[in-house]
PDB file of N, CA and C in Angstrom:
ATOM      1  N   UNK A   1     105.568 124.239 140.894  1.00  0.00           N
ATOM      2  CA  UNK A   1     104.293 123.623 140.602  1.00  0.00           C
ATOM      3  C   UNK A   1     103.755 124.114 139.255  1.00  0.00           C
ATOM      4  N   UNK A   2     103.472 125.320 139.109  1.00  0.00           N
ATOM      5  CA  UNK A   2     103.542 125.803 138.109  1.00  0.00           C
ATOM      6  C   UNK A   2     103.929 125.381 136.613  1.00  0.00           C
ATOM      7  N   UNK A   3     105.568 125.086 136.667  1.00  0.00           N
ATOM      8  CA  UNK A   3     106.287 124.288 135.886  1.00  0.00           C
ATOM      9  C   UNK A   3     105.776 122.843 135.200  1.00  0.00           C
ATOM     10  N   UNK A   4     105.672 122.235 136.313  1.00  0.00           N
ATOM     11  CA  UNK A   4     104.788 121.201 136.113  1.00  0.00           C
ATOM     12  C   UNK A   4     103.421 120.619 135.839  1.00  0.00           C
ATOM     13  N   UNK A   5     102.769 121.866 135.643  1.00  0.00           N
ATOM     14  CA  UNK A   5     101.472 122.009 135.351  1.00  0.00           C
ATOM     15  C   UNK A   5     101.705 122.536 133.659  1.00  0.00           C
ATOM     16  N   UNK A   6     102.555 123.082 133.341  1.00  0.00           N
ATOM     17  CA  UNK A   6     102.796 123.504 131.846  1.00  0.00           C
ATOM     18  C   UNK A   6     103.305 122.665 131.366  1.00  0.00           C
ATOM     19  N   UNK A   7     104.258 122.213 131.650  1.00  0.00           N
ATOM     20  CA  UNK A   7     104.721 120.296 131.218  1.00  0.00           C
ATOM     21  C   UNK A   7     103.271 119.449 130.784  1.00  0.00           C
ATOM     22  N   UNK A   8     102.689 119.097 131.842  1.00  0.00           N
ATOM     23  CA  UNK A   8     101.401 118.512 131.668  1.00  0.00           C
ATOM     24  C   UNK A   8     100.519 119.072 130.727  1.00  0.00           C
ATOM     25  N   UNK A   9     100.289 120.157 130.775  1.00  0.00           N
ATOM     26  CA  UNK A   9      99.156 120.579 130.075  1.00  0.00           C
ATOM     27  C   UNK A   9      99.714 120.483 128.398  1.00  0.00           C
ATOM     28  N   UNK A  10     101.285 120.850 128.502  1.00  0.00           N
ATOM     29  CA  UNK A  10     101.742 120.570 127.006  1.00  0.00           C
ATOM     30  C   UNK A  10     101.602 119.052 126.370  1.00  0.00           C
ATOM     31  N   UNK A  11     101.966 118.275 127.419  1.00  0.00           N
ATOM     32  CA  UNK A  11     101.522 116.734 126.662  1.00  0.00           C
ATOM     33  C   UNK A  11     100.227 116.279 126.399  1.00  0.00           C
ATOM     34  N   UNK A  12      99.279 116.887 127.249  1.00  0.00           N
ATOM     35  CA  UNK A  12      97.903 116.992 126.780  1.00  0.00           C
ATOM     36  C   UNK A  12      97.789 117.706 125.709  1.00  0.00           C
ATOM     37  N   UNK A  13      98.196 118.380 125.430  1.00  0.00           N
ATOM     38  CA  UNK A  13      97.793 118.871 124.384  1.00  0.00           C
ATOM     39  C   UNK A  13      98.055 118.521 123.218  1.00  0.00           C
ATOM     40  N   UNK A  14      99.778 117.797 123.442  1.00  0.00           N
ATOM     41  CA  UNK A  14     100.011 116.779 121.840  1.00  0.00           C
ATOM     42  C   UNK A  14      98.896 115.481 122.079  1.00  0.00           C
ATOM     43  N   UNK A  15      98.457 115.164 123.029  1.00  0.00           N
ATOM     44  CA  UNK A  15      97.844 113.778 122.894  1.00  0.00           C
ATOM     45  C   UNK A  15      96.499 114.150 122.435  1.00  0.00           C
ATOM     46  N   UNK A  16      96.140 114.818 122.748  1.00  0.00           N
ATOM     47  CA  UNK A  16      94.703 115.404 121.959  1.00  0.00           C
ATOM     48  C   UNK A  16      94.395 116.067 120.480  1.00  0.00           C
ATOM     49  N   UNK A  17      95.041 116.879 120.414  1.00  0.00           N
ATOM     50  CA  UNK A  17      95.458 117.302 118.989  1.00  0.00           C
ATOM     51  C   UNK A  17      96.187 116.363 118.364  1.00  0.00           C
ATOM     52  N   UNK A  18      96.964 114.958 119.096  1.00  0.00           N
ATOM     53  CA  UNK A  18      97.462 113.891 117.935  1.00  0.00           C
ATOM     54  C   UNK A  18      99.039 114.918 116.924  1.00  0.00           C
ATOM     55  N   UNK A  19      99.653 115.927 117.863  1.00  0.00           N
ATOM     56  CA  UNK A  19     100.460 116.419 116.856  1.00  0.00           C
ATOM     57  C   UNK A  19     101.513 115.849 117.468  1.00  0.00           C
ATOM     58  N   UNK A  20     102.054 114.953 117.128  1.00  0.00           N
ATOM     59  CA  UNK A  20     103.085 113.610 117.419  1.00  0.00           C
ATOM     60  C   UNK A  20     104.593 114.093 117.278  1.00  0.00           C
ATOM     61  N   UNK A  21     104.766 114.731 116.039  1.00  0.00           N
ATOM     62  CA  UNK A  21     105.812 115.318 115.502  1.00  0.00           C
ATOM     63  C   UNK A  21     106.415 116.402 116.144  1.00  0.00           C
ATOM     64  N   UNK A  22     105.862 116.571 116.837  1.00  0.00           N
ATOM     65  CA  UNK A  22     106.350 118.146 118.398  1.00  0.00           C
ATOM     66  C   UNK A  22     107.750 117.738 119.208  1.00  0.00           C
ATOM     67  N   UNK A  23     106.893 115.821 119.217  1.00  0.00           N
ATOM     68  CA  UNK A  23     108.213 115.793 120.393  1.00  0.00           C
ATOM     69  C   UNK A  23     109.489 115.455 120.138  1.00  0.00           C
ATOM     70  N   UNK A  24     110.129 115.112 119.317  1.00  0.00           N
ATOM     71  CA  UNK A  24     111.291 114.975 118.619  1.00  0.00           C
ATOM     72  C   UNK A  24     111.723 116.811 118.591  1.00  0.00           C
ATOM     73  N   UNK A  25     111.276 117.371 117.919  1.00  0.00           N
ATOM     74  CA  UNK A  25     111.306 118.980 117.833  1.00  0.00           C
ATOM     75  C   UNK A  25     111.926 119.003 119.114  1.00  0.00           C
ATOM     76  N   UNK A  26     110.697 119.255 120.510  1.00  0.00           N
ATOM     77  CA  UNK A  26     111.659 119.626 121.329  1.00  0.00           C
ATOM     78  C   UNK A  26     112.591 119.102 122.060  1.00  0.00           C
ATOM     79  N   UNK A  27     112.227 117.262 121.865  1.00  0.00           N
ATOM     80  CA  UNK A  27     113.680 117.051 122.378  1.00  0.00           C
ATOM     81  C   UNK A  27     115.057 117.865 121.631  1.00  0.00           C
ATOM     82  N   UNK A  28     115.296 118.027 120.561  1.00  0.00           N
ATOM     83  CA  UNK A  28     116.125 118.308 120.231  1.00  0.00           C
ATOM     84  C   UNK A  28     116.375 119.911 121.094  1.00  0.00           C
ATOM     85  N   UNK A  29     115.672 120.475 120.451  1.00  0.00           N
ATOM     86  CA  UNK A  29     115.716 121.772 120.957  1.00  0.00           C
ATOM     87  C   UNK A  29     116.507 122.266 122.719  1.00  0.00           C
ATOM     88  N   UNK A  30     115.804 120.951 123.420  1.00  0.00           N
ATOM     89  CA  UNK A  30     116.600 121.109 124.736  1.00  0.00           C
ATOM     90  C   UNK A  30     117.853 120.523 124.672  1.00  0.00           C
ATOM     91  N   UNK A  31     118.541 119.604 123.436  1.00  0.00           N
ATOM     92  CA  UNK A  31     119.483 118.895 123.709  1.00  0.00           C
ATOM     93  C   UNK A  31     120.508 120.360 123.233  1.00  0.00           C
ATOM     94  N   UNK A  32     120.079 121.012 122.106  1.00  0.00           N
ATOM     95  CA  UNK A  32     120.710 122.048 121.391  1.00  0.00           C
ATOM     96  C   UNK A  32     120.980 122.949 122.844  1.00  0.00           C
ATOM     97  N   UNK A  33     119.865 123.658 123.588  1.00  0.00           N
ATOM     98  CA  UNK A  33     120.027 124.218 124.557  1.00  0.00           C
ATOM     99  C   UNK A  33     120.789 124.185 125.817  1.00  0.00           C
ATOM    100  N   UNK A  34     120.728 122.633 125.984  1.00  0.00           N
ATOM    101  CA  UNK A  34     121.506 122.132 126.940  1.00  0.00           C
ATOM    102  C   UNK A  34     122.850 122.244 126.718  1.00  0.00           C
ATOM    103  N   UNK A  35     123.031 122.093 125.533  1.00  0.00           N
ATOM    104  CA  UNK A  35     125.015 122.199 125.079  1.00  0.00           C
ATOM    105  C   UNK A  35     125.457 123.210 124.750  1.00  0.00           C
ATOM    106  N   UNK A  36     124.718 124.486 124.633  1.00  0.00           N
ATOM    107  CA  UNK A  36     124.476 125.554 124.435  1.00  0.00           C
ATOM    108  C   UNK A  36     125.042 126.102 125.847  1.00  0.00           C
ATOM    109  N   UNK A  37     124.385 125.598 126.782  1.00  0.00           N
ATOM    110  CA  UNK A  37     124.533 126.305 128.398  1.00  0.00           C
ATOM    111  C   UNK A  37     125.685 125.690 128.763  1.00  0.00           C
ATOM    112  N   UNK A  38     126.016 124.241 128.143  1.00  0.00           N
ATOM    113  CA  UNK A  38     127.672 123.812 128.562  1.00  0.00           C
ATOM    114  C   UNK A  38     128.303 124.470 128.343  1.00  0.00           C
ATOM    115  N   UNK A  39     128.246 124.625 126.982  1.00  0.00           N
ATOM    116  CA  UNK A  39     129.399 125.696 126.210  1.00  0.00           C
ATOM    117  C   UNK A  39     129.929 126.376 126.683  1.00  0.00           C
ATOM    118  N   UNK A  40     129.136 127.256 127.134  1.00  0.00           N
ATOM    119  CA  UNK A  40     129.350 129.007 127.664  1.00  0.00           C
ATOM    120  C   UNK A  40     130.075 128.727 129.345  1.00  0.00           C
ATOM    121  N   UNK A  41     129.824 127.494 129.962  1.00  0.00           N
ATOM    122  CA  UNK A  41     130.577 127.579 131.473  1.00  0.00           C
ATOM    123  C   UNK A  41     131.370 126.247 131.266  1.00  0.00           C
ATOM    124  N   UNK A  42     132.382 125.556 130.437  1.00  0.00           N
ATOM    125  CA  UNK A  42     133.161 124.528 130.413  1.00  0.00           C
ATOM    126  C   UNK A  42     134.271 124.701 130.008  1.00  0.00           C
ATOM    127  N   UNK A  43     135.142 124.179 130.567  1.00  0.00           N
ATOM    128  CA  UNK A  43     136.663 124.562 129.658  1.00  0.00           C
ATOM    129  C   UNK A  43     136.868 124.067 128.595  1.00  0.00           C
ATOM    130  N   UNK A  44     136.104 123.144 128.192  1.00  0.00           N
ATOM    131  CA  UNK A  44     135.630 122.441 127.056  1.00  0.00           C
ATOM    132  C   UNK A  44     135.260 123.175 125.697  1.00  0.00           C
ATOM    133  N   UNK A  45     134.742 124.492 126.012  1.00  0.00           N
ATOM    134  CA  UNK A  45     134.330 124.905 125.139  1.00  0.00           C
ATOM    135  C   UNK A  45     134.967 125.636 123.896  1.00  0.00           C
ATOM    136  N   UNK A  46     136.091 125.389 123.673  1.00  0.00           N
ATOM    137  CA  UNK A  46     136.723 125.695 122.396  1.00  0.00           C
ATOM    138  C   UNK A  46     136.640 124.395 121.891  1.00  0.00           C
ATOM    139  N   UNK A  47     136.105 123.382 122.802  1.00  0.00           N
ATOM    140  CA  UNK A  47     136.126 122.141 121.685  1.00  0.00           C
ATOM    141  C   UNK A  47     134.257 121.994 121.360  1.00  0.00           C
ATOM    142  N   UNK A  48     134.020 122.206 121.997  1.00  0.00           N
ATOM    143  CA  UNK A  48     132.116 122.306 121.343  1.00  0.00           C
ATOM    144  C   UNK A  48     131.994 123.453 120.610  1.00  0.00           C
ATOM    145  N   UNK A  49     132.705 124.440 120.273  1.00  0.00           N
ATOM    146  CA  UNK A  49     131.828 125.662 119.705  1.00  0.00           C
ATOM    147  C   UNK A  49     132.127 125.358 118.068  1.00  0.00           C
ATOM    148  N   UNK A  50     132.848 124.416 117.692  1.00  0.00           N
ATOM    149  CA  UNK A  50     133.004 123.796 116.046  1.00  0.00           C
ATOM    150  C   UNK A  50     131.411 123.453 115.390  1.00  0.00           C
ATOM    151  N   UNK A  51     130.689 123.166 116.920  1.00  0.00           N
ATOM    152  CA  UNK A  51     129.509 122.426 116.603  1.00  0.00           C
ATOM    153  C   UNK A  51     128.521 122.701 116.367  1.00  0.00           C
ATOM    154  N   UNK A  52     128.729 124.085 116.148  1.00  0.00           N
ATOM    155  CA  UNK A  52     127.971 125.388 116.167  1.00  0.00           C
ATOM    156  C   UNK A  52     128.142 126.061 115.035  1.00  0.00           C
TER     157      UNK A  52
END
């Protein structure tokens, strides 16, 4: 619940402050993160770590 209350309160907060440009930022940031956490548990990962 918690979680989801910081989610929320973060999009309120770009919609109010109007700082638009955040969310691209962190999409990326989780996409970086996300392939980040593949990396490290895939057998794959001598082929993603070039990408790095």
């Amino acid at each position: 619940m918690a979680k989801q209350s910081l989610i929320r309160e973060f999009f309120a907060f770009i919609r109010h402050e109007k700082k638009w440009w955040m969310i691209p930022l962190i999409v990326v940031l989780l996409i970086v993160g996300g392939l980040a956490l593949f990396a490290s548990s895939s057998p794959l990962a001598p082929f993603i770590y070039p990408l790095f």
